[in-house]
Protein backbone atom coordinates (compact mmCIF):
# COMPACT_ATOMS: atom_id res chain seq x y z
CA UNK A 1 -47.88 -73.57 -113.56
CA UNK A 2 -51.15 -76.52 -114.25
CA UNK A 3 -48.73 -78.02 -116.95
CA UNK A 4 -45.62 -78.20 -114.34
CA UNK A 5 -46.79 -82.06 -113.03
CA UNK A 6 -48.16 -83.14 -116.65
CA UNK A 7 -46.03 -84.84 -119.60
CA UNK A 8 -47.10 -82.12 -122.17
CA UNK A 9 -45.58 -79.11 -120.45
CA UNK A 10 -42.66 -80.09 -123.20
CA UNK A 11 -44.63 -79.48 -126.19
CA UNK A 12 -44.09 -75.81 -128.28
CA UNK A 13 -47.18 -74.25 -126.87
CA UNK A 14 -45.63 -74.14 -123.53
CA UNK A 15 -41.66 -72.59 -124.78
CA UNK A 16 -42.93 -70.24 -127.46
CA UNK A 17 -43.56 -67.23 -125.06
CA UNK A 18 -40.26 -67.96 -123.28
CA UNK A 19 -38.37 -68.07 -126.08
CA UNK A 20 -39.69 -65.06 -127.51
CA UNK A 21 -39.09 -63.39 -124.36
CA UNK A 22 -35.50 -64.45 -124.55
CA UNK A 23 -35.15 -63.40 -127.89
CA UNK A 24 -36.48 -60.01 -126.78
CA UNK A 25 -33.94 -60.06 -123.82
CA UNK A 26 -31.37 -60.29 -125.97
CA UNK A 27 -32.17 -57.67 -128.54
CA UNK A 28 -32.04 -55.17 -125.55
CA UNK A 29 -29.19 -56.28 -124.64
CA UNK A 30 -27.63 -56.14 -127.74
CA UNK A 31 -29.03 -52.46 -127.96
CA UNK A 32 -27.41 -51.67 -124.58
CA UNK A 33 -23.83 -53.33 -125.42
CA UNK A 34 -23.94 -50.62 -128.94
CA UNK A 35 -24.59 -47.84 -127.01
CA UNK A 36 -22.27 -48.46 -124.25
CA UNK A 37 -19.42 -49.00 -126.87
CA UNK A 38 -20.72 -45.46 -128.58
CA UNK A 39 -20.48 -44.25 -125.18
CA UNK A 40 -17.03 -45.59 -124.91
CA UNK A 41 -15.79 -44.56 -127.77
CA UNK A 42 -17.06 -40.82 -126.93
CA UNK A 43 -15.63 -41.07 -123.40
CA UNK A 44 -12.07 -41.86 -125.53
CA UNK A 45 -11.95 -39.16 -127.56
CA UNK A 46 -13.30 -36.80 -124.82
CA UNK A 47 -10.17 -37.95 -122.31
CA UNK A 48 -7.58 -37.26 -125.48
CA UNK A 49 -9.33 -34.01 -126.45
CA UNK A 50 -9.11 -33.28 -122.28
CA UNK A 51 -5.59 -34.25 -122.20
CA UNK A 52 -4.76 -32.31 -125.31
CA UNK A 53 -6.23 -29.81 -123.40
CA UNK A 54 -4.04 -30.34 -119.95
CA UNK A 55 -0.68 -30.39 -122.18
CA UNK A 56 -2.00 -27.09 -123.57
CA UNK A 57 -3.12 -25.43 -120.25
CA UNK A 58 0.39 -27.01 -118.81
CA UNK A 59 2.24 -24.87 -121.57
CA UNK A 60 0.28 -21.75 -120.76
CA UNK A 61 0.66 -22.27 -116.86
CA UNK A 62 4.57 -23.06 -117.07
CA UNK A 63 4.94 -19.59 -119.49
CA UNK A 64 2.48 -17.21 -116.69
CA UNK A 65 4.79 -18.79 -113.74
CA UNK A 66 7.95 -18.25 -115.23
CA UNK A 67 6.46 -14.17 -115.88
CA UNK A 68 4.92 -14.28 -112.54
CA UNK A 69 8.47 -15.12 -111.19
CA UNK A 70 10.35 -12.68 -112.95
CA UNK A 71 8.00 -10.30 -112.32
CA UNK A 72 8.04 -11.19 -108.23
CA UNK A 73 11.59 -11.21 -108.36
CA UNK A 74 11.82 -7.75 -110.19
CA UNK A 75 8.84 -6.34 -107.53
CA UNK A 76 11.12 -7.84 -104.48
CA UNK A 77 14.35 -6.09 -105.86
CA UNK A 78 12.39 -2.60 -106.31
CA UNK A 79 10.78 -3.04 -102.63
CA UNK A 80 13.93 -3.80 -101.47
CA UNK A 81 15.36 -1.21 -102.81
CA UNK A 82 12.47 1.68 -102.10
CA UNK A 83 12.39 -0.09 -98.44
CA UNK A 84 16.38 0.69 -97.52
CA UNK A 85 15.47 4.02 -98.72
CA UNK A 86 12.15 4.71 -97.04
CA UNK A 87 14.21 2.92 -93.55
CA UNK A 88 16.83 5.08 -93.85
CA UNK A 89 14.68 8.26 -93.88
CA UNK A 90 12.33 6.66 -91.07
CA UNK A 91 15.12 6.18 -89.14
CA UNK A 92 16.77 9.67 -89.51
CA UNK A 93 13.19 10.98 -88.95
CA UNK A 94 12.72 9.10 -85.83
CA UNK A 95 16.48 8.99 -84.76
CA UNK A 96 15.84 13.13 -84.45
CA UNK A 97 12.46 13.01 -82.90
CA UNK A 98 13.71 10.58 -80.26
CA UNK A 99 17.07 12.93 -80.00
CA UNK A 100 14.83 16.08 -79.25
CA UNK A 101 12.68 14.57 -77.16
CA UNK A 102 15.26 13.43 -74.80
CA UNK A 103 16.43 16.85 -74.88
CA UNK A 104 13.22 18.38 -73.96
CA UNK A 105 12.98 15.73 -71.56
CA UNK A 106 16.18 16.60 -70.16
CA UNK A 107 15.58 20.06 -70.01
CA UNK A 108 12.46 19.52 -68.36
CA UNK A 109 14.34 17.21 -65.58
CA UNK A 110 16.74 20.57 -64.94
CA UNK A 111 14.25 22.57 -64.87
CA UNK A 112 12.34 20.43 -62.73
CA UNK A 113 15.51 20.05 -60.52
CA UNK A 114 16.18 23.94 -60.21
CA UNK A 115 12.65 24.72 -59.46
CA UNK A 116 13.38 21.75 -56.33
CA UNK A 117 16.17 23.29 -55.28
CA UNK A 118 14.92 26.78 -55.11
CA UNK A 119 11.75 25.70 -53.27
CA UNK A 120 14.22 23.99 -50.98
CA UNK A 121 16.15 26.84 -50.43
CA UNK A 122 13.27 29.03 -50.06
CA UNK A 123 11.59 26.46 -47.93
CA UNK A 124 14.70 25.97 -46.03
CA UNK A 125 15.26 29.79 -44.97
CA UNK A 126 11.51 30.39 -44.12
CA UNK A 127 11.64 27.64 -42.03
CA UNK A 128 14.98 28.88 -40.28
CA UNK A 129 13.74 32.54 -40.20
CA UNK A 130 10.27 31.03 -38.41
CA UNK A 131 12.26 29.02 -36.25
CA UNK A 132 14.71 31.67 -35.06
CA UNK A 133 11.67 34.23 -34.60
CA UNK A 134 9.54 31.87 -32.31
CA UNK A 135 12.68 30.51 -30.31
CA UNK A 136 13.77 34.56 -29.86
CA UNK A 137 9.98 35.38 -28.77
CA UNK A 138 9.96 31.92 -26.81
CA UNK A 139 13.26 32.87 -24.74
CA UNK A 140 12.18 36.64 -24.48
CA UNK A 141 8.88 35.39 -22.62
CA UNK A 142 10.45 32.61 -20.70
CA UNK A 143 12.85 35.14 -19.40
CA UNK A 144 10.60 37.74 -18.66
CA UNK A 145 8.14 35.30 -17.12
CA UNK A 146 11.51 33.55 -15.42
CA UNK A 147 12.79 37.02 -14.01
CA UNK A 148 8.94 38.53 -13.12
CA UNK A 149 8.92 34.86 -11.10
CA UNK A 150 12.04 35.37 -9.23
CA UNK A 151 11.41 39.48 -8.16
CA UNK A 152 7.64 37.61 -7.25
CA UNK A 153 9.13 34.71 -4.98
CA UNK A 154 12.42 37.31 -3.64
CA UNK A 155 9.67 39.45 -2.15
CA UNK A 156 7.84 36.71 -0.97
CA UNK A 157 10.57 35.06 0.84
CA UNK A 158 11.55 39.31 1.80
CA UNK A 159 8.50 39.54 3.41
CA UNK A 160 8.29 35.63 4.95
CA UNK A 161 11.94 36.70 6.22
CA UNK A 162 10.70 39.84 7.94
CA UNK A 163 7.52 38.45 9.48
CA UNK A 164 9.92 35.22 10.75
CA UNK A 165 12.14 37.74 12.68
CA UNK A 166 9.16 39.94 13.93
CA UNK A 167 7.50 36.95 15.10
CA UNK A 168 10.89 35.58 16.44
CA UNK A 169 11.21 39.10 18.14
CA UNK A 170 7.73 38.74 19.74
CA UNK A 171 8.01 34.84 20.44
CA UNK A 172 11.53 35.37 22.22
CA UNK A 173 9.52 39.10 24.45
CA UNK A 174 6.71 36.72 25.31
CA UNK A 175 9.39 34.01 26.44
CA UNK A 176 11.08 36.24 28.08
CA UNK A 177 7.53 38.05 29.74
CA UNK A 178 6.24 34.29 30.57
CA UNK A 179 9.42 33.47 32.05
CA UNK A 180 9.03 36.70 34.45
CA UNK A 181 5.52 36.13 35.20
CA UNK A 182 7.02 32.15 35.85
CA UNK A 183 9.58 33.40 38.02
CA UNK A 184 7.09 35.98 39.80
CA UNK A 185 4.79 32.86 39.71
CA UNK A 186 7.59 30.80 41.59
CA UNK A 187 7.78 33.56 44.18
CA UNK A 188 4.46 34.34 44.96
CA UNK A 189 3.87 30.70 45.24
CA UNK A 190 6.88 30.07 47.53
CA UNK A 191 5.46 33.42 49.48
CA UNK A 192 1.95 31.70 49.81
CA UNK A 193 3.53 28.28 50.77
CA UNK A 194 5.48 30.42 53.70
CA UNK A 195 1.68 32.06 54.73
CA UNK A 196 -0.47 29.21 54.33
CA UNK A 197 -0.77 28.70 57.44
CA UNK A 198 -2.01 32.57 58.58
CA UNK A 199 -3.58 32.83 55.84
CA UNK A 200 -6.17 30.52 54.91
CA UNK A 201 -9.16 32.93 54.06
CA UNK A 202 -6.52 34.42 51.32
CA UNK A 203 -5.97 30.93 49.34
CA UNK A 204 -9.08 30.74 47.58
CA UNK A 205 -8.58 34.07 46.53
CA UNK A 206 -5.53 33.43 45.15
CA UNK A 207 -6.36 30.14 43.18
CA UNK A 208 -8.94 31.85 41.40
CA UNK A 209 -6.11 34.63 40.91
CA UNK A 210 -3.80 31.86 39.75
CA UNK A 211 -6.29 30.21 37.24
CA UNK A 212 -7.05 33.88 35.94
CA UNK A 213 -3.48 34.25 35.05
CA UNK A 214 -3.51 30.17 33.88
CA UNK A 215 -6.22 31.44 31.32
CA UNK A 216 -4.66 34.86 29.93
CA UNK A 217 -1.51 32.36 29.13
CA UNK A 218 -3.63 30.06 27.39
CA UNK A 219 -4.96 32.72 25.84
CA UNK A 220 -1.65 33.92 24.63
CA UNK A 221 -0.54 30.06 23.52
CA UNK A 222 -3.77 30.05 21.44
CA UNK A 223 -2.77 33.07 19.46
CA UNK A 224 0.79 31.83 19.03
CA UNK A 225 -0.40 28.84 17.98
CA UNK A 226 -2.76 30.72 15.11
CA UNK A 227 0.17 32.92 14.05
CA UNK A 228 1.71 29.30 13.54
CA UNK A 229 -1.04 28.10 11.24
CA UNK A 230 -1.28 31.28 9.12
CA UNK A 231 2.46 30.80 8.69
CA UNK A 232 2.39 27.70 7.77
CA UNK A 233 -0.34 28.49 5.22
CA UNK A 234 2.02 31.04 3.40
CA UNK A 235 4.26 28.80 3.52
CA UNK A 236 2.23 26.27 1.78
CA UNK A 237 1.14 28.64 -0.71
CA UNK A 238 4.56 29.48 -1.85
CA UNK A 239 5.02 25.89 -2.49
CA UNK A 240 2.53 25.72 -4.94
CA UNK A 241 3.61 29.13 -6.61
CA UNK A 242 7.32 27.01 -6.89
CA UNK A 243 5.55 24.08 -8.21
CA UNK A 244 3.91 26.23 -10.61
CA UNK A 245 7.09 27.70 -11.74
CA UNK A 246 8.74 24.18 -11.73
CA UNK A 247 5.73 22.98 -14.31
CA UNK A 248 6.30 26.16 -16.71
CA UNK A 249 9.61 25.74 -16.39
CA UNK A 250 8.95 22.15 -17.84
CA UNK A 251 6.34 23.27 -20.42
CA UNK A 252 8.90 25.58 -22.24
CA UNK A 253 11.36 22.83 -22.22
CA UNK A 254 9.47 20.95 -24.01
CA UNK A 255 8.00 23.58 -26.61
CA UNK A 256 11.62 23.98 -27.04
CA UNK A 257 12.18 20.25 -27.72
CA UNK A 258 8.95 20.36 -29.81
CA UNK A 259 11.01 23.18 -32.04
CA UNK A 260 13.99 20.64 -32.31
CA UNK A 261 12.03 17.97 -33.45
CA UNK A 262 10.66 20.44 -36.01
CA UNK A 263 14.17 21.30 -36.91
CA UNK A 264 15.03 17.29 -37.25
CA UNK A 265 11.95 16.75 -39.77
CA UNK A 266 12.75 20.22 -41.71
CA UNK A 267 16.63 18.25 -41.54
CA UNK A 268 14.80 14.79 -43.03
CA UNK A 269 12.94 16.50 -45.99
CA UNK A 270 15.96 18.25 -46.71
CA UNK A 271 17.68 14.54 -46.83
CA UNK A 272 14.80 13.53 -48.81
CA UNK A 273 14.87 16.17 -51.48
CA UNK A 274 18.57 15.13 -51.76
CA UNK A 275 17.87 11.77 -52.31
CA UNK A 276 15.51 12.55 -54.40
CA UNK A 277 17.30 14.99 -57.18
CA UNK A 278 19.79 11.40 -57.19
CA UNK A 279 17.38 9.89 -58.46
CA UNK A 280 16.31 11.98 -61.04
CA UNK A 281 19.89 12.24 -61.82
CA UNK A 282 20.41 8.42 -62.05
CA UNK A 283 17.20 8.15 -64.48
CA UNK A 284 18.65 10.73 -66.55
CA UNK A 285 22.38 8.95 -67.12
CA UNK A 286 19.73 6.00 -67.60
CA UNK A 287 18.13 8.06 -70.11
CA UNK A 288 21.63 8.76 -71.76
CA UNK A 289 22.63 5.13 -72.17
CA UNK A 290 19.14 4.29 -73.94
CA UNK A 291 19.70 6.60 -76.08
CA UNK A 292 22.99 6.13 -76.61
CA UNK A 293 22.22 1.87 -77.14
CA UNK A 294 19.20 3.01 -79.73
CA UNK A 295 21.74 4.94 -81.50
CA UNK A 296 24.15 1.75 -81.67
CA UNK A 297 21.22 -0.62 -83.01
CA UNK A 298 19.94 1.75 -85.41
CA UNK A 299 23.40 2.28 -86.86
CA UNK A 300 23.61 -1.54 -86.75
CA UNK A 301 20.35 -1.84 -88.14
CA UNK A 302 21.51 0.42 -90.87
CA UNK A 303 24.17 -1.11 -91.88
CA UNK A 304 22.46 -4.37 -92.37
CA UNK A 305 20.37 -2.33 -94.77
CA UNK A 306 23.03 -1.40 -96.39
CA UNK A 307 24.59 -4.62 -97.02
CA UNK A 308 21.81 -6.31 -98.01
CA UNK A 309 21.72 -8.65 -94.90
CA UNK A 310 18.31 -10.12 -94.90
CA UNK A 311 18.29 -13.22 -93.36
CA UNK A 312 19.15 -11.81 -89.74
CA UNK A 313 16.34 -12.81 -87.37
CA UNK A 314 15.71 -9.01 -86.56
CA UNK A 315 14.62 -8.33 -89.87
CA UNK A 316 12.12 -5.90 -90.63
CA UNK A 317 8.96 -6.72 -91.69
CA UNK A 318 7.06 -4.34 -94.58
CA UNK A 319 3.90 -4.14 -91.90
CA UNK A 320 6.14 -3.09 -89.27
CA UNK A 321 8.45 -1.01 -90.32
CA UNK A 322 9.28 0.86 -87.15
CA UNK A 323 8.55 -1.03 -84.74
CA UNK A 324 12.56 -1.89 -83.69
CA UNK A 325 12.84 1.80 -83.16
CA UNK A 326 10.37 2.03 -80.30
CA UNK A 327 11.87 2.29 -76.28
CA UNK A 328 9.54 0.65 -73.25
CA UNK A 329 9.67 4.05 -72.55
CA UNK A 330 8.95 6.42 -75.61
CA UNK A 331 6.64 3.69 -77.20
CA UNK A 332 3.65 6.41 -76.87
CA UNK A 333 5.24 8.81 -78.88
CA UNK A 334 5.73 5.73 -81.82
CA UNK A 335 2.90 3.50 -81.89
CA UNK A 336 1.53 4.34 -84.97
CA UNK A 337 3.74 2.69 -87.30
CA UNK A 338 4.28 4.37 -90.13
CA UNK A 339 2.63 3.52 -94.26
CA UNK A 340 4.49 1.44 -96.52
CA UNK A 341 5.79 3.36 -99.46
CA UNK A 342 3.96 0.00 -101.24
């Protein structure tokens, strides 16, 4: 760098170490190019060696797929094979499982029916027998009750009819005793008019005479006037022993309307029973045609089997091999699908 501005930085003591340097640059390099071309000519032979090797493993590959595929397709036609058999015992299997199980279902559902209609019937007659027994004791009682009320009230209104015509019989001798006394009354009084005059010391006497007489009357219109009241008192109280009979009059009626409505619901449960062994008749026709449509798609199902008619979208699948068979229904007694034969 001091010789940079002088003349002398040209001479050979100032380009010796560069070239030397060069020199040495380029013996490295020349180094480096031989070994990269030893390194090519390694990587060469190792890509035709390596594709020697793919032609060879291609050979081998081509030969284990062409086994492989014979092999897969022998497998498949043995599977196929062991699989229509293994169906077709599946299905007869579950075909008669399913067939006794609606049969035991349907002989429960008559059973269950008969046992309905007997506890109807019995139900029914207990209820009428019940019925019949209370309404018999009801009437008995109302009528005795009825008939002990009208001897009660005859010999009430007997005796009310008797005292009426003794008290008429008195009322009409007193009428007939005040209308004497009246009379008398009229005739002393016209007497006493005639001897006022000559007899003046007498008329006090007989005023006080005349209001004696005033009182015993009043005496006897008090006592008519009692026998009145207690009259109209019995009266009164058989009033209330006819009200009384009017209100249990009213409160049998309407046990006995109670009964009938009893007898109407007894009627409705009967209806409902009815209604209800229609319905477990309808569900068992429904039963029927299930088991009847199974049938048809096993048989169907079957057949397909049979006639080697794999590519139908309701195939069967080796993992689920009965699943088809299964109803919404009957699933429970089928979930477990059954093992491969595999």
């Amino acid at each position: 760098m001091g010789c940079s501005s002088s003349k002398e930085c040209l001479s050979l003591s100032c380009t010796g170490p560069r070239r030397e340097e060069s020199l040495r640059k380029c013996e490295q390099l020349s180094v480096e190019l031989v070994n990269l071309r030893e390194d090519l000519v390694n990587s060469s032979q190792s890509c035709e060696r390596l594709e020697q090797e793919k032609d060879e493993l291609r050979g081998a590959f081509d030969g284990v797929l062409q086994k492989l595929q014979e092999q897969h397709r022998s497998d498949l036609a043995e599977l196929e094979e062991r699989l229509r058999a293994f169906y077709s015992a599946e299905w007869e299997r579950v075909h008669q499982v399913y067939q006794q199980e609606a049969d035991k279902c349907k002989a429960q559902m008559e059973q269950q029916l008969e046992s309905l209609r007997s506890k109807h019937e019995v139900l029914r007659k207990d209820l009428e027998a019940s019925h019949a027994d209370k309404m018999e004791s009801i009437t008995q009682q109302y009528e005795q009750s009825l008939e002990e009320l009208r001897k009660s009230h005859e010999a009430e209104m007997q005796t009310l009819e008797n005292m009426l015509k003794e008290t008429e019989v008195n009322l009409t001798g007193q009428i007939e005793e005040l209308r004497t006394e009246n009379s008398a009354l009229n005739e002393n009084e016209m007497w006493k008019e005639t001897t006022a005059e000559c007899q003046t010391d007498s008329h006090s006497l007989y005023l006080e005479q005349e209001l004696e007489s005033l009182k015993v009357v009043l005496d006897i219109k008090n006592k008519q006037l009692h026998q009145q009241d207690k009259k109209l008192m019995q009266m009164d109280k058989v009033l209330e022993k006819n009200v009384k009979l009017d209100e249990s009059l009213q409160k049998v009626q309407q046990e006995n309307e109670d009964f009938k409505a009893r007898m109407n619901k007894h009627m409705a449960l009967s209806r409902q029973l009815s209604s209800e062994q229609a319905v477990l008749q309808e569900s068992l026709q429904k039963e029927s045609k299930v088991n009847k449509r199974l049938s048809m798609e096993n048989e169907e199902l079957l057949w397909k089997l049979q006639n080697g008619d794999l590519s139908s979208p309701r195939k069967l699948s080796p993992s689920s091999p009965s699943m088809p068979l299964q109803t919404p229904r009957n699933s429970g007694i089928f979930s477990s699908p059954p093992v491969s034969p595999r």
